[in-house]
Protein backbone atom coordinates (compact mmCIF):
# COMPACT_ATOMS: atom_id res chain seq x y z
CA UNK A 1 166.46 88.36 99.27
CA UNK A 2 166.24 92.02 98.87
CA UNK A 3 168.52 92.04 96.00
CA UNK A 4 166.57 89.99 94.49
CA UNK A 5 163.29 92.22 95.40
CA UNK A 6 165.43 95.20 94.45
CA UNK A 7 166.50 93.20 90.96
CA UNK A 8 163.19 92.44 90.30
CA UNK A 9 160.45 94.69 91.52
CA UNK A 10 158.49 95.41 88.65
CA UNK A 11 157.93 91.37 88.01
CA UNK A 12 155.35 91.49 91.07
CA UNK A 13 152.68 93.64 92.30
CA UNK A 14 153.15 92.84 96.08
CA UNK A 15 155.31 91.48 98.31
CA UNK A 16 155.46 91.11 101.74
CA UNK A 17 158.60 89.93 103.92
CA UNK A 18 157.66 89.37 107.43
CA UNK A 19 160.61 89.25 110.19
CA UNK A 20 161.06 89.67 113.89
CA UNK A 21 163.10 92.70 113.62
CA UNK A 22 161.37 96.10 113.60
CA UNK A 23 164.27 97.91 112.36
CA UNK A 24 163.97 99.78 108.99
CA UNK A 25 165.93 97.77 106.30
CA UNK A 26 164.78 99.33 103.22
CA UNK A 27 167.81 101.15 102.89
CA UNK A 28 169.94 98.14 101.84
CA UNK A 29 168.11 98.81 98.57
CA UNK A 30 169.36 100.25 95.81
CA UNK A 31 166.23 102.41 95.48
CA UNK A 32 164.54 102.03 98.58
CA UNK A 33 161.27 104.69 97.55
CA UNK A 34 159.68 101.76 95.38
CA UNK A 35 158.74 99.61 98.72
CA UNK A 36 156.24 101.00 101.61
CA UNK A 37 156.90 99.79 104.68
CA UNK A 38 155.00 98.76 107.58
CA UNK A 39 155.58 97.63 110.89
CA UNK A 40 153.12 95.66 112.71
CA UNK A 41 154.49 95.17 116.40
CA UNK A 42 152.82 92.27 118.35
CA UNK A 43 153.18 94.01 122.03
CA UNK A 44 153.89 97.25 122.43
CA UNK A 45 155.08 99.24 125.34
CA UNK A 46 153.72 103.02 125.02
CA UNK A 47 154.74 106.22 127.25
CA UNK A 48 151.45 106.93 129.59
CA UNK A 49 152.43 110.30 131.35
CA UNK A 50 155.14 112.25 128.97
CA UNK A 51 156.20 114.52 132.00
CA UNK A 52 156.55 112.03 133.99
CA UNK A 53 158.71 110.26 131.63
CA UNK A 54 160.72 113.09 130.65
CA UNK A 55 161.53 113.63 133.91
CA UNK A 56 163.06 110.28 134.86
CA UNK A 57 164.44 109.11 131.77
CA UNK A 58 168.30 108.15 131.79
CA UNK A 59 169.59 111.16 129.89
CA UNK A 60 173.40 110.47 128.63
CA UNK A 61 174.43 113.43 129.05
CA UNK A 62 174.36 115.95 132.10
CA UNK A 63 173.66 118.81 129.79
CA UNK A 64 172.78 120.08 126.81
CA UNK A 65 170.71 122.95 125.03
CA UNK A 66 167.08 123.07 124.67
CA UNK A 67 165.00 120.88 122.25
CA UNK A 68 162.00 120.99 121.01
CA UNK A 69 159.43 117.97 120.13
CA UNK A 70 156.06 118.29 118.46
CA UNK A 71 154.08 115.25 119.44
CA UNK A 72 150.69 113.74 118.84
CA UNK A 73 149.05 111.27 121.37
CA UNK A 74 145.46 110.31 119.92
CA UNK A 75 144.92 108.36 122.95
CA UNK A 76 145.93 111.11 125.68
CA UNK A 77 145.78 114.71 124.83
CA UNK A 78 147.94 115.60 127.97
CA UNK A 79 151.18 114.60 125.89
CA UNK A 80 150.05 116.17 122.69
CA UNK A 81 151.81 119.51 121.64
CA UNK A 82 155.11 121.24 121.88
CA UNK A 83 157.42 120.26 124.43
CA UNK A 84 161.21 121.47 125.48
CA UNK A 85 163.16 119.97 127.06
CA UNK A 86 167.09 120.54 128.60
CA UNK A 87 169.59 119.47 130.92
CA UNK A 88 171.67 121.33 133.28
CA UNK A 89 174.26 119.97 135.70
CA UNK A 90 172.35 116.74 135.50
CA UNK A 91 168.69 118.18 136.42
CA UNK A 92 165.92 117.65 133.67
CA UNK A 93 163.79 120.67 132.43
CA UNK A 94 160.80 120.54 130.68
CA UNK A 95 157.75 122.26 129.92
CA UNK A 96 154.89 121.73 127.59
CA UNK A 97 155.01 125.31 125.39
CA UNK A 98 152.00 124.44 123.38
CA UNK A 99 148.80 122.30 124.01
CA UNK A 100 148.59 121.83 120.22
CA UNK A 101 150.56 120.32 117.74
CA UNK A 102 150.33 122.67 115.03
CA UNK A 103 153.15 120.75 112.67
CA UNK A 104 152.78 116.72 112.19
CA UNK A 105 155.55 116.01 114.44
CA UNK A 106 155.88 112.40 116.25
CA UNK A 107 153.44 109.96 117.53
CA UNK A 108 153.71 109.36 121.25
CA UNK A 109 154.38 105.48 120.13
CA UNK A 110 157.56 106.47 118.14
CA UNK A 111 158.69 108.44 120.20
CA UNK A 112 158.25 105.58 122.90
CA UNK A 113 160.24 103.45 120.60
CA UNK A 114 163.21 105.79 119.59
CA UNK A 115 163.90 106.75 123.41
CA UNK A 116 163.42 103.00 124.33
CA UNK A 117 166.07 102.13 121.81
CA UNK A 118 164.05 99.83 119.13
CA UNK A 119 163.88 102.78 116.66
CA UNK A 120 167.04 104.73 115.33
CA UNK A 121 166.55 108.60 114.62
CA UNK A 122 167.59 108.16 111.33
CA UNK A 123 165.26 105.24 110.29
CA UNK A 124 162.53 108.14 111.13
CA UNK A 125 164.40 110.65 108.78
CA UNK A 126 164.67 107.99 106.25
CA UNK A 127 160.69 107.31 106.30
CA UNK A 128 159.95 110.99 106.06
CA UNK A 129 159.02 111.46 110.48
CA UNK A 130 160.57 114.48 112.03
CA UNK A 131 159.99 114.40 115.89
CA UNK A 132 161.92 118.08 115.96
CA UNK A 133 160.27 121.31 115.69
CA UNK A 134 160.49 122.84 112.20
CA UNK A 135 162.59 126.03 114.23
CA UNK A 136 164.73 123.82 116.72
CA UNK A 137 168.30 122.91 115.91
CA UNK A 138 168.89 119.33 115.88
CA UNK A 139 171.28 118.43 119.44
């Protein structure tokens, strides 16, 4: 079906292709900037208390260097701004470094979904999100 959509795209003026799956397919295409897509979830979990969270969440690895996530919660301004966060010998450190998000950054419900699993990193690259500081090295 999307070879045919890709085949055929200027034949239409919408189409929509609904599906369980909320993973990012549009790269199967061979030019995957002439579709928009949009993802409608029917429940959604969402992270309530980002320190909290940060602080329990089953890290895979016992260390590594600081990063750095900009993120916007519309809903709770506690989570919104510039957090780091790093590991070392298995203890979690965070702290919030800004109350603002001066850059775009990530929405508290993608960033729900990427550390939950449902959401890849690079579907977020693909669709133009960055959840990383414009000065942090990517980890």
């Amino acid at each position: 079906m999307l070879q045919f959509v890709s085949h055929h795209w200027n034949t239409f003026n919408k189409f929509t292709s609904i599906t369980p799956s909320s993973r990012y397919h549009n790269n199967w295409l061979a030019d995957p900037a002439i579709l928009t897509t949009q993802i409608n979830p029917y429940m959604m979990v969402r992270i309530v208390n980002l320190a909290d969270f940060l602080e329990r969440y089953p890290y895979q690895k016992s260390e590594f260097e600081p990063i750095t996530l900009v993120v916007q919660d519309a809903n709770l301004p506690e989570n919104t701004g510039v957090w780091q966060i790093q590991r070392v010998a298995g203890q979690t450190q965070y702290q919030k470094l800004s109350a603002k998000a001066e850059t775009k950054g990530i929405s508290i419900q993608r960033l729900t979904s990427v550390l939950l699993g449902s959401t890849k990193l690079q579907d977020l690259r693909r669709t133009g999100e960055n959840p990383w500081s414009p000065t942090t090295t990517q980890h």
